[in-house]
PDB file of N, CA and C in Angstrom:
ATOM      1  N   UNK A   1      14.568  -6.204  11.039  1.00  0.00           N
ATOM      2  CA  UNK A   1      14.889  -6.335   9.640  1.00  0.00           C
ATOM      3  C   UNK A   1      15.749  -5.158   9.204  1.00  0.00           C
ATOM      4  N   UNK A   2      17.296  -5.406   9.237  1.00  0.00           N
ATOM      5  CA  UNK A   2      17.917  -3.844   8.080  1.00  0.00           C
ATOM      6  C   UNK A   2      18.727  -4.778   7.826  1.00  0.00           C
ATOM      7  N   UNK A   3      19.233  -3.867   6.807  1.00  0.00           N
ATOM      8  CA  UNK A   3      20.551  -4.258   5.578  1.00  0.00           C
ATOM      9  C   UNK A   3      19.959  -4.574   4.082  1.00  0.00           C
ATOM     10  N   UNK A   4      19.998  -5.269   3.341  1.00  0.00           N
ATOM     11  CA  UNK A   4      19.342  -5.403   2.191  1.00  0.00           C
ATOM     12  C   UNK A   4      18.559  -6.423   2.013  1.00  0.00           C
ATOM     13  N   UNK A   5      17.465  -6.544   1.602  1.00  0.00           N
ATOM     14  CA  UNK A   5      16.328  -7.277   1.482  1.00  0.00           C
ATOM     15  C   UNK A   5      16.173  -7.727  -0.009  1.00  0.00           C
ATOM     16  N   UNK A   6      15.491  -8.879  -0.204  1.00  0.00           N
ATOM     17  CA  UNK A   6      15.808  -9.433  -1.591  1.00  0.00           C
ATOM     18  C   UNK A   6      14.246  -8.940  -1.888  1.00  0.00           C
ATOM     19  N   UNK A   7      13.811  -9.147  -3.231  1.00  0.00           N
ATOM     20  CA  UNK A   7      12.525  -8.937  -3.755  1.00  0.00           C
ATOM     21  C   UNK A   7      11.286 -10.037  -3.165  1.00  0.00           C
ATOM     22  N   UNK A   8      11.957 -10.911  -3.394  1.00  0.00           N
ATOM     23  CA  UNK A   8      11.131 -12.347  -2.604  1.00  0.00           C
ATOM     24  C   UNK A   8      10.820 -11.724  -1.634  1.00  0.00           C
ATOM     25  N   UNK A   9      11.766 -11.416  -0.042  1.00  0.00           N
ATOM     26  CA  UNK A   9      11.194 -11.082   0.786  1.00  0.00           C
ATOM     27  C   UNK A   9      10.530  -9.994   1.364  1.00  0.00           C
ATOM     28  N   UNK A  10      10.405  -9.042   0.440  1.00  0.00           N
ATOM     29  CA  UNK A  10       9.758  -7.796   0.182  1.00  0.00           C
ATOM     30  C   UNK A  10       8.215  -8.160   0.136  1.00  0.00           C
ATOM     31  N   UNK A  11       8.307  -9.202  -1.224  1.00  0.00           N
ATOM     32  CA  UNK A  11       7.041  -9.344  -1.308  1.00  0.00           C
ATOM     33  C   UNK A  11       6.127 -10.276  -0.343  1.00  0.00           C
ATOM     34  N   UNK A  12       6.910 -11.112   0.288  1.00  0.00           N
ATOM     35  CA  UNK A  12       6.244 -11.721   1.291  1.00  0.00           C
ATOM     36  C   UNK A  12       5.731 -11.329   2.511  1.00  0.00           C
ATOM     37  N   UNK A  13       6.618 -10.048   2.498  1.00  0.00           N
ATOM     38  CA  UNK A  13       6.184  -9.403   3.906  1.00  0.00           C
ATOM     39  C   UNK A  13       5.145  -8.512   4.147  1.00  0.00           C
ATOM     40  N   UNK A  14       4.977  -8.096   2.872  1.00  0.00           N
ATOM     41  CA  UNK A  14       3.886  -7.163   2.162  1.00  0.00           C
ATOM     42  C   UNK A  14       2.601  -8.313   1.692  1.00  0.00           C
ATOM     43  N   UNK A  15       2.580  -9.379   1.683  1.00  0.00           N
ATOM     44  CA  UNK A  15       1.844 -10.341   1.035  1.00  0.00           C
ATOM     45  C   UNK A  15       1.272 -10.127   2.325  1.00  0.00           C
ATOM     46  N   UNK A  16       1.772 -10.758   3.601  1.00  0.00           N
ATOM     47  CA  UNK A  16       1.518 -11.069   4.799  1.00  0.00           C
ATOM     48  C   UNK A  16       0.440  -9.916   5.318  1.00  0.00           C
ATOM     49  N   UNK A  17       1.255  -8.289   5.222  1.00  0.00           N
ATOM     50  CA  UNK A  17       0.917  -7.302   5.299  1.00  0.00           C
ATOM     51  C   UNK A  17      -0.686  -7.169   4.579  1.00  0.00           C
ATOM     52  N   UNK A  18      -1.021  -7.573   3.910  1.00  0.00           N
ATOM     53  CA  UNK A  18      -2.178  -7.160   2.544  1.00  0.00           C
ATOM     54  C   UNK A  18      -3.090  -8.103   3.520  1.00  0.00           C
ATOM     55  N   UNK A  19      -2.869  -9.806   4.082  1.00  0.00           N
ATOM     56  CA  UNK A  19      -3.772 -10.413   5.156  1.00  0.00           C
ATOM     57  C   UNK A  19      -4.153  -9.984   5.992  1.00  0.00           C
ATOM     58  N   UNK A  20      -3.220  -9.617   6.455  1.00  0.00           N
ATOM     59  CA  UNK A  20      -4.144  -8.962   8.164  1.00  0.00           C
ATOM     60  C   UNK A  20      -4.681  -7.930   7.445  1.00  0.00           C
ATOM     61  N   UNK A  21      -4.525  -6.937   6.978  1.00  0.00           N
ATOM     62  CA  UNK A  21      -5.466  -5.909   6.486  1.00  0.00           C
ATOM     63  C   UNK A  21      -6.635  -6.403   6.355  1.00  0.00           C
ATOM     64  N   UNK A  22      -6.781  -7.302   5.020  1.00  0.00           N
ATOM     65  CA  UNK A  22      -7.953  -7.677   4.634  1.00  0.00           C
ATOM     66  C   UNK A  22      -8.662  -8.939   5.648  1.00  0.00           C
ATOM     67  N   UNK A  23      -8.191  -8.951   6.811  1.00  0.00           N
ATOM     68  CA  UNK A  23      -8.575  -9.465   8.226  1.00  0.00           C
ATOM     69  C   UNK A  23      -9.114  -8.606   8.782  1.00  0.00           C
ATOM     70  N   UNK A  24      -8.335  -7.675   9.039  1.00  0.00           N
ATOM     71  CA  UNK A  24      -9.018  -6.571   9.883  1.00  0.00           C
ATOM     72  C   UNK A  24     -10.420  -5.686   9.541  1.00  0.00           C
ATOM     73  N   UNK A  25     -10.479  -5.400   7.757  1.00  0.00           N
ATOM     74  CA  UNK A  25     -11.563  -4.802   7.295  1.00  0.00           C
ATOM     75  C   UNK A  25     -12.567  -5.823   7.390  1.00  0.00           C
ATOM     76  N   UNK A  26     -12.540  -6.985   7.104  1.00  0.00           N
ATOM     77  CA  UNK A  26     -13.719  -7.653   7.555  1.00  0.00           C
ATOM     78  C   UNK A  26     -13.966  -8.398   8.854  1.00  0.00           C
ATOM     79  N   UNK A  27     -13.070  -7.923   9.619  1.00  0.00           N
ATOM     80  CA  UNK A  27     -14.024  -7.725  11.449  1.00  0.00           C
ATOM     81  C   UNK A  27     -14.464  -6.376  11.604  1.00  0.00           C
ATOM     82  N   UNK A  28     -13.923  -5.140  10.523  1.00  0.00           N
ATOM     83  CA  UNK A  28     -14.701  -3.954  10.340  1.00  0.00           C
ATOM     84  C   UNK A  28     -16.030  -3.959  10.406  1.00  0.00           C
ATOM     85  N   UNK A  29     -16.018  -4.917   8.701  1.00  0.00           N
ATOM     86  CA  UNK A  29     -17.155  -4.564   8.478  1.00  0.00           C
ATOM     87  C   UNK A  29     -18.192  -5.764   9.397  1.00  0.00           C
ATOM     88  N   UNK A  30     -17.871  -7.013   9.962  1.00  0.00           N
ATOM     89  CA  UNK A  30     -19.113  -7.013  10.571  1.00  0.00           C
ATOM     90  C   UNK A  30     -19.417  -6.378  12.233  1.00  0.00           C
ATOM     91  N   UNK A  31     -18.473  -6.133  12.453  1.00  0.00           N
ATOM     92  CA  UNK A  31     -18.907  -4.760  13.698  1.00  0.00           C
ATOM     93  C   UNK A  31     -19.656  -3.629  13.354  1.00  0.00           C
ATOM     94  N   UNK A  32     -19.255  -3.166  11.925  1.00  0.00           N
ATOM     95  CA  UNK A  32     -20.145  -2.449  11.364  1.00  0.00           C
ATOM     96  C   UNK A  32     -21.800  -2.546  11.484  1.00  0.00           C
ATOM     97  N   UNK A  33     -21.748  -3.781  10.753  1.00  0.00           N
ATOM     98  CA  UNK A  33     -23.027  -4.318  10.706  1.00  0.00           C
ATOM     99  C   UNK A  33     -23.711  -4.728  12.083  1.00  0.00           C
ATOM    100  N   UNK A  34     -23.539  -5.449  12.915  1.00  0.00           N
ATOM    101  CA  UNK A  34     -23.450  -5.595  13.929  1.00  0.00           C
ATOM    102  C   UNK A  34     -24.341  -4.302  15.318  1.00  0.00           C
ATOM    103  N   UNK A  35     -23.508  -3.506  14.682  1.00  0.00           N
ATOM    104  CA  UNK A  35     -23.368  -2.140  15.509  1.00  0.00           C
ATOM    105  C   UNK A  35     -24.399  -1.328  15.014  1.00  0.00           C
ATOM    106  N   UNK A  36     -24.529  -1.177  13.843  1.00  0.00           N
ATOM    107  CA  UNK A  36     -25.061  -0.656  12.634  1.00  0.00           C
ATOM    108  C   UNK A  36     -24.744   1.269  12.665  1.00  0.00           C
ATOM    109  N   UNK A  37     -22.986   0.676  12.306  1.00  0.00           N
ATOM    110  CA  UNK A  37     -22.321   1.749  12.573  1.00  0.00           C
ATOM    111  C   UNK A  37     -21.695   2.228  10.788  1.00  0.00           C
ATOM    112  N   UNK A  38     -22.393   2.888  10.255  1.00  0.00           N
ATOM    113  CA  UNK A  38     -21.688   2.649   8.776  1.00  0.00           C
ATOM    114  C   UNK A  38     -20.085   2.476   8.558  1.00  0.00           C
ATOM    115  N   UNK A  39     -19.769   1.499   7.776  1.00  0.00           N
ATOM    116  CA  UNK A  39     -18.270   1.371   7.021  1.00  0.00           C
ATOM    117  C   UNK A  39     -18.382   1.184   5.919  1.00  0.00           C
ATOM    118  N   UNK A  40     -17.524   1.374   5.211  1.00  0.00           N
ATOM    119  CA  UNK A  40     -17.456   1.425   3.556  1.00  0.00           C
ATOM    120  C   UNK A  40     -15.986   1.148   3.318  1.00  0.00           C
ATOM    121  N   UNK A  41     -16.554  -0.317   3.014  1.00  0.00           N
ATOM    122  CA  UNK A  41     -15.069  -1.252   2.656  1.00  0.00           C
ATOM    123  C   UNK A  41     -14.394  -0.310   1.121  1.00  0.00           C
ATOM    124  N   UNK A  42     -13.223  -0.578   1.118  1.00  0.00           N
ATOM    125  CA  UNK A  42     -12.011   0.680   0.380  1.00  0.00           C
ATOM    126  C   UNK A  42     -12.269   0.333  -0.747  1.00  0.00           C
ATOM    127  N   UNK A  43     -12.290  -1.164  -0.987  1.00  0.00           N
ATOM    128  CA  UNK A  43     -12.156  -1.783  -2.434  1.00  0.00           C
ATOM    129  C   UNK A  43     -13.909  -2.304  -2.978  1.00  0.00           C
ATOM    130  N   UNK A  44     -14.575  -1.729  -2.133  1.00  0.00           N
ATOM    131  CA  UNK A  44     -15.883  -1.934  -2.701  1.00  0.00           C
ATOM    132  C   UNK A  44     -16.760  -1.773  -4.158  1.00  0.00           C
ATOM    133  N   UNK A  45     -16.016  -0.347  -4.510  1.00  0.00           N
ATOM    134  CA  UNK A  45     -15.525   0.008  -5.352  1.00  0.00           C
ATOM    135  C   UNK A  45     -15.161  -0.261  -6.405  1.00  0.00           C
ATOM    136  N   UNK A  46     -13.892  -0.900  -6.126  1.00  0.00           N
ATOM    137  CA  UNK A  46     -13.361  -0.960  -7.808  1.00  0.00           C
ATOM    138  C   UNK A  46     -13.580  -2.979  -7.909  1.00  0.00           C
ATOM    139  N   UNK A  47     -13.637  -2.767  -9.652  1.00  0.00           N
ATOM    140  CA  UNK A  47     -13.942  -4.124  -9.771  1.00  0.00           C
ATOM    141  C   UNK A  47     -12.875  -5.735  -9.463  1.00  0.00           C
ATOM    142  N   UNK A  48     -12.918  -6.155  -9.127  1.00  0.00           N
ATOM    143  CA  UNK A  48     -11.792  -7.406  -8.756  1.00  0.00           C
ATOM    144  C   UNK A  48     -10.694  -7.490  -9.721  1.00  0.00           C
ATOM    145  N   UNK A  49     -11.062  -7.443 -10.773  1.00  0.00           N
ATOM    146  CA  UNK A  49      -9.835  -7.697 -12.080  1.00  0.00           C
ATOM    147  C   UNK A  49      -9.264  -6.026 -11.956  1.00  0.00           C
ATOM    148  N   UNK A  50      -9.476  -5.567 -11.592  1.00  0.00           N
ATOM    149  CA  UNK A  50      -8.515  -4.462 -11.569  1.00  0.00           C
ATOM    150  C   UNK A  50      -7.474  -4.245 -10.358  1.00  0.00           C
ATOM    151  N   UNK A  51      -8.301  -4.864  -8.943  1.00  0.00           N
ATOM    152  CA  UNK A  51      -7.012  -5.079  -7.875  1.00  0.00           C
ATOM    153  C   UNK A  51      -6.312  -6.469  -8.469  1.00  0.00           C
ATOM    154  N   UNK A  52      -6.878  -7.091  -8.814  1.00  0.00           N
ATOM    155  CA  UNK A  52      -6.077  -8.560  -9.120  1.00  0.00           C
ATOM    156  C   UNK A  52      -4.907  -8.097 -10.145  1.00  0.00           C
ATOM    157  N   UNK A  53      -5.283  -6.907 -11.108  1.00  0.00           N
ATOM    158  CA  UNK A  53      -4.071  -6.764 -11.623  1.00  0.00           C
ATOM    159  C   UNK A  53      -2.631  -5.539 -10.980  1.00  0.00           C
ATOM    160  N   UNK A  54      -3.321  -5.111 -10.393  1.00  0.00           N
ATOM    161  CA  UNK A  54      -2.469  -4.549  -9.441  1.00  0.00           C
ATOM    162  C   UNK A  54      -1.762  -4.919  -8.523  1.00  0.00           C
ATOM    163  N   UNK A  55      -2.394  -5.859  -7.746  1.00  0.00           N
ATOM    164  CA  UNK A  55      -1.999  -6.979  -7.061  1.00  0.00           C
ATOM    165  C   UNK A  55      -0.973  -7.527  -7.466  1.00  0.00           C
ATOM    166  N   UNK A  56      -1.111  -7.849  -8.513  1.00  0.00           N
ATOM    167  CA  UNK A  56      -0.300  -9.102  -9.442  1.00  0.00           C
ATOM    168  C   UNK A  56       0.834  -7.804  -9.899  1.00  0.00           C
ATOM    169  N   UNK A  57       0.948  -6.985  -9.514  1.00  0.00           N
ATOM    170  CA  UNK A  57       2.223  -6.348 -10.410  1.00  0.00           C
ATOM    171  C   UNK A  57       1.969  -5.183 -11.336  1.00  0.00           C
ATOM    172  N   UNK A  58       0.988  -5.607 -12.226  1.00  0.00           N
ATOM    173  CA  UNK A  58       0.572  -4.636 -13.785  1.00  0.00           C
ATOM    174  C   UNK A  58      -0.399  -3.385 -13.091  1.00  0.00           C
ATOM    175  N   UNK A  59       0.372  -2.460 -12.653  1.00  0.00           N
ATOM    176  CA  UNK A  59      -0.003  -1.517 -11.951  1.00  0.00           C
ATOM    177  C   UNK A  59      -0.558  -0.204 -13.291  1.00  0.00           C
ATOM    178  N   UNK A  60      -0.218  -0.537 -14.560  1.00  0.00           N
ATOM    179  CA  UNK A  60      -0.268   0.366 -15.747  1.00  0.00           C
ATOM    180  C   UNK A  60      -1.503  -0.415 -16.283  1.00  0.00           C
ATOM    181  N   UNK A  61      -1.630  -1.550 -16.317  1.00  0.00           N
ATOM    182  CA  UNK A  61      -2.363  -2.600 -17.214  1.00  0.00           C
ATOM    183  C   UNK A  61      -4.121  -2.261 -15.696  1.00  0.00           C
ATOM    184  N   UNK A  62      -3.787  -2.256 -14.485  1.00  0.00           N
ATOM    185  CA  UNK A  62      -4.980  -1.876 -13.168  1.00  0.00           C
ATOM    186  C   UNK A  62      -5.048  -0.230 -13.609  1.00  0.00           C
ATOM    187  N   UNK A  63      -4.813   0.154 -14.171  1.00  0.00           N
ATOM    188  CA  UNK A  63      -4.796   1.840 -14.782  1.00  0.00           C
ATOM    189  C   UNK A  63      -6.221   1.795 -15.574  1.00  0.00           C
ATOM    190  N   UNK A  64      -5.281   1.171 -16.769  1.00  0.00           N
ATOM    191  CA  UNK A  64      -6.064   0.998 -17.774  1.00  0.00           C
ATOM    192  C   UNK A  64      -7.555   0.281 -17.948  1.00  0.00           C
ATOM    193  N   UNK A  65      -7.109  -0.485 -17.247  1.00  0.00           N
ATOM    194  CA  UNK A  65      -8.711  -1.542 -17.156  1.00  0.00           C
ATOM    195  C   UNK A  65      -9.941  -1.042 -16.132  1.00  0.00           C
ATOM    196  N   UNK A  66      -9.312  -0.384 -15.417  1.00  0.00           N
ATOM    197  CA  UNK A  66     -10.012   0.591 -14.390  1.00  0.00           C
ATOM    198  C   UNK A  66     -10.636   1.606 -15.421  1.00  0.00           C
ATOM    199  N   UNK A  67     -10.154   2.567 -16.113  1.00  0.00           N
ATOM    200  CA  UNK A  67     -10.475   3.761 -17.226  1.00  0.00           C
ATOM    201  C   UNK A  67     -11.539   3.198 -17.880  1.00  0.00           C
ATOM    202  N   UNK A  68     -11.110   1.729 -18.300  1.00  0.00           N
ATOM    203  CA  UNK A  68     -12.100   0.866 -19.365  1.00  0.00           C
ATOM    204  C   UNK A  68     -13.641   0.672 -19.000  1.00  0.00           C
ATOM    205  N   UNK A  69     -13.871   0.212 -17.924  1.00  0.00           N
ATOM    206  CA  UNK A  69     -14.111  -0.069 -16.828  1.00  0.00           C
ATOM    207  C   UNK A  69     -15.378   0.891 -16.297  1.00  0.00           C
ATOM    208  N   UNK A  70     -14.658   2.129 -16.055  1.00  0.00           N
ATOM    209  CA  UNK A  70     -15.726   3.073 -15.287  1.00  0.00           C
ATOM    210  C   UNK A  70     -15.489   4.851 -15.871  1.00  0.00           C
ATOM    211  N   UNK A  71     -14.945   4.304 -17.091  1.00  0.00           N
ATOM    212  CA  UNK A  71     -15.104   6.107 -17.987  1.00  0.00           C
ATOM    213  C   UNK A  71     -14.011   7.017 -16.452  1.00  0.00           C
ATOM    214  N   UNK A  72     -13.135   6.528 -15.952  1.00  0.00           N
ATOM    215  CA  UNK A  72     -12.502   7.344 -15.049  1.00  0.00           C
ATOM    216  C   UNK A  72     -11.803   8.077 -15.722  1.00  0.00           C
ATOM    217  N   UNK A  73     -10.927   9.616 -15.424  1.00  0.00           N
ATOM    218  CA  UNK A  73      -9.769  10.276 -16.251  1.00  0.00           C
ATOM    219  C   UNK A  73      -8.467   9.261 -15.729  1.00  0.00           C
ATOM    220  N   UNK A  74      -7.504   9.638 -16.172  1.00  0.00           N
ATOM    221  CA  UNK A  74      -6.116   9.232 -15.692  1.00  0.00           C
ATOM    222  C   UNK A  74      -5.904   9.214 -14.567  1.00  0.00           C
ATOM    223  N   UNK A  75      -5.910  10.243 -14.276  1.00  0.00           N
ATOM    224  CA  UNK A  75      -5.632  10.836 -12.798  1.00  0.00           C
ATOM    225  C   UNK A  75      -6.627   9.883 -11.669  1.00  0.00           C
ATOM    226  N   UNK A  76      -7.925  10.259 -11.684  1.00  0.00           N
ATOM    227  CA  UNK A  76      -8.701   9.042 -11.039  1.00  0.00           C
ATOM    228  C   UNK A  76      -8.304   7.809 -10.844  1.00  0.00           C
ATOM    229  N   UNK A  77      -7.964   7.097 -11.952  1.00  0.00           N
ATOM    230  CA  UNK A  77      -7.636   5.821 -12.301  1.00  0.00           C
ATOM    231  C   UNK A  77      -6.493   5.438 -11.592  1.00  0.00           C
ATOM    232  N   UNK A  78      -5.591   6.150 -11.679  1.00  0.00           N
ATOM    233  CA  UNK A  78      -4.482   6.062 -11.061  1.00  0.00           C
ATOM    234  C   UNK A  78      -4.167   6.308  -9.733  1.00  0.00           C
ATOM    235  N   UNK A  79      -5.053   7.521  -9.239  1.00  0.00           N
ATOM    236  CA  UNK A  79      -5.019   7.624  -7.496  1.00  0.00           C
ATOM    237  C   UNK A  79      -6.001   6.205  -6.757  1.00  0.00           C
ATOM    238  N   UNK A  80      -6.630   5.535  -7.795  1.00  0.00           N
ATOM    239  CA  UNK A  80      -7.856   4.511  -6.812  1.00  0.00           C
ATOM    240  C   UNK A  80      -6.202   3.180  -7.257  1.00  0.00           C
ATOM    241  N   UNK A  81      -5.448   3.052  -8.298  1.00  0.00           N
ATOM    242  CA  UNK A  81      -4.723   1.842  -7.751  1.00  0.00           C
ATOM    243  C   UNK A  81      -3.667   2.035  -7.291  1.00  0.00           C
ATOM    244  N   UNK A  82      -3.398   3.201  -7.154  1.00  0.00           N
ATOM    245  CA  UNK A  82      -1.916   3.814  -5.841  1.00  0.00           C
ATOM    246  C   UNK A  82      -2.733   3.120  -4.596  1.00  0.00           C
ATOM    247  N   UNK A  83      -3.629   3.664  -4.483  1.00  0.00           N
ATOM    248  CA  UNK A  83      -4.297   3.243  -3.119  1.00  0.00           C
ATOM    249  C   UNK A  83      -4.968   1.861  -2.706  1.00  0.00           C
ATOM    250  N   UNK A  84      -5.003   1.036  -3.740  1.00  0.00           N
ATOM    251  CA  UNK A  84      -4.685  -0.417  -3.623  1.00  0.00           C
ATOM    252  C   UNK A  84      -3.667  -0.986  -3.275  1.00  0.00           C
TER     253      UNK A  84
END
């Protein structure tokens, strides 16, 4: 893949990207279990409507609802949906 890439396929590849991840953490976690080796899934954490809005784009709006949410500062709030 070089030269210029459109947004569509940015996001598809990264869509793709976000599956196997969330493939891979849950053969994590039941090897985890399994093993009874502790793991601690990433997004355990924060509540669904806040990756869903991050997910979805509204990376200011997954800020905010996160803060709402769990009394986080800014800063908090904002390093847990960078890392989504």
């Amino acid at each position: 893949m070089s030269g210029t890439y459109s947004q569509e396929a940015l996001e598809a590849h990264f869509e793709q990207i976000n599956q196997r991840l969330a493939a891979i953490e849950e053969t994590l976690a039941q090897f985890s279990q399994t093993l009874g080796v502790p793991y601690a899934q990433p997004l355990a954490d924060v509540p669904p409507e806040v990756v869903d809005l991050a997910r979805g784009g509204d990376k200011l709006g997954a800020i905010k609802r996160y803060r709402e949410l769990t009394g986080a500062s800014l800063g908090e709030a904002r390093d847990v949906v960078v890392g989504l």
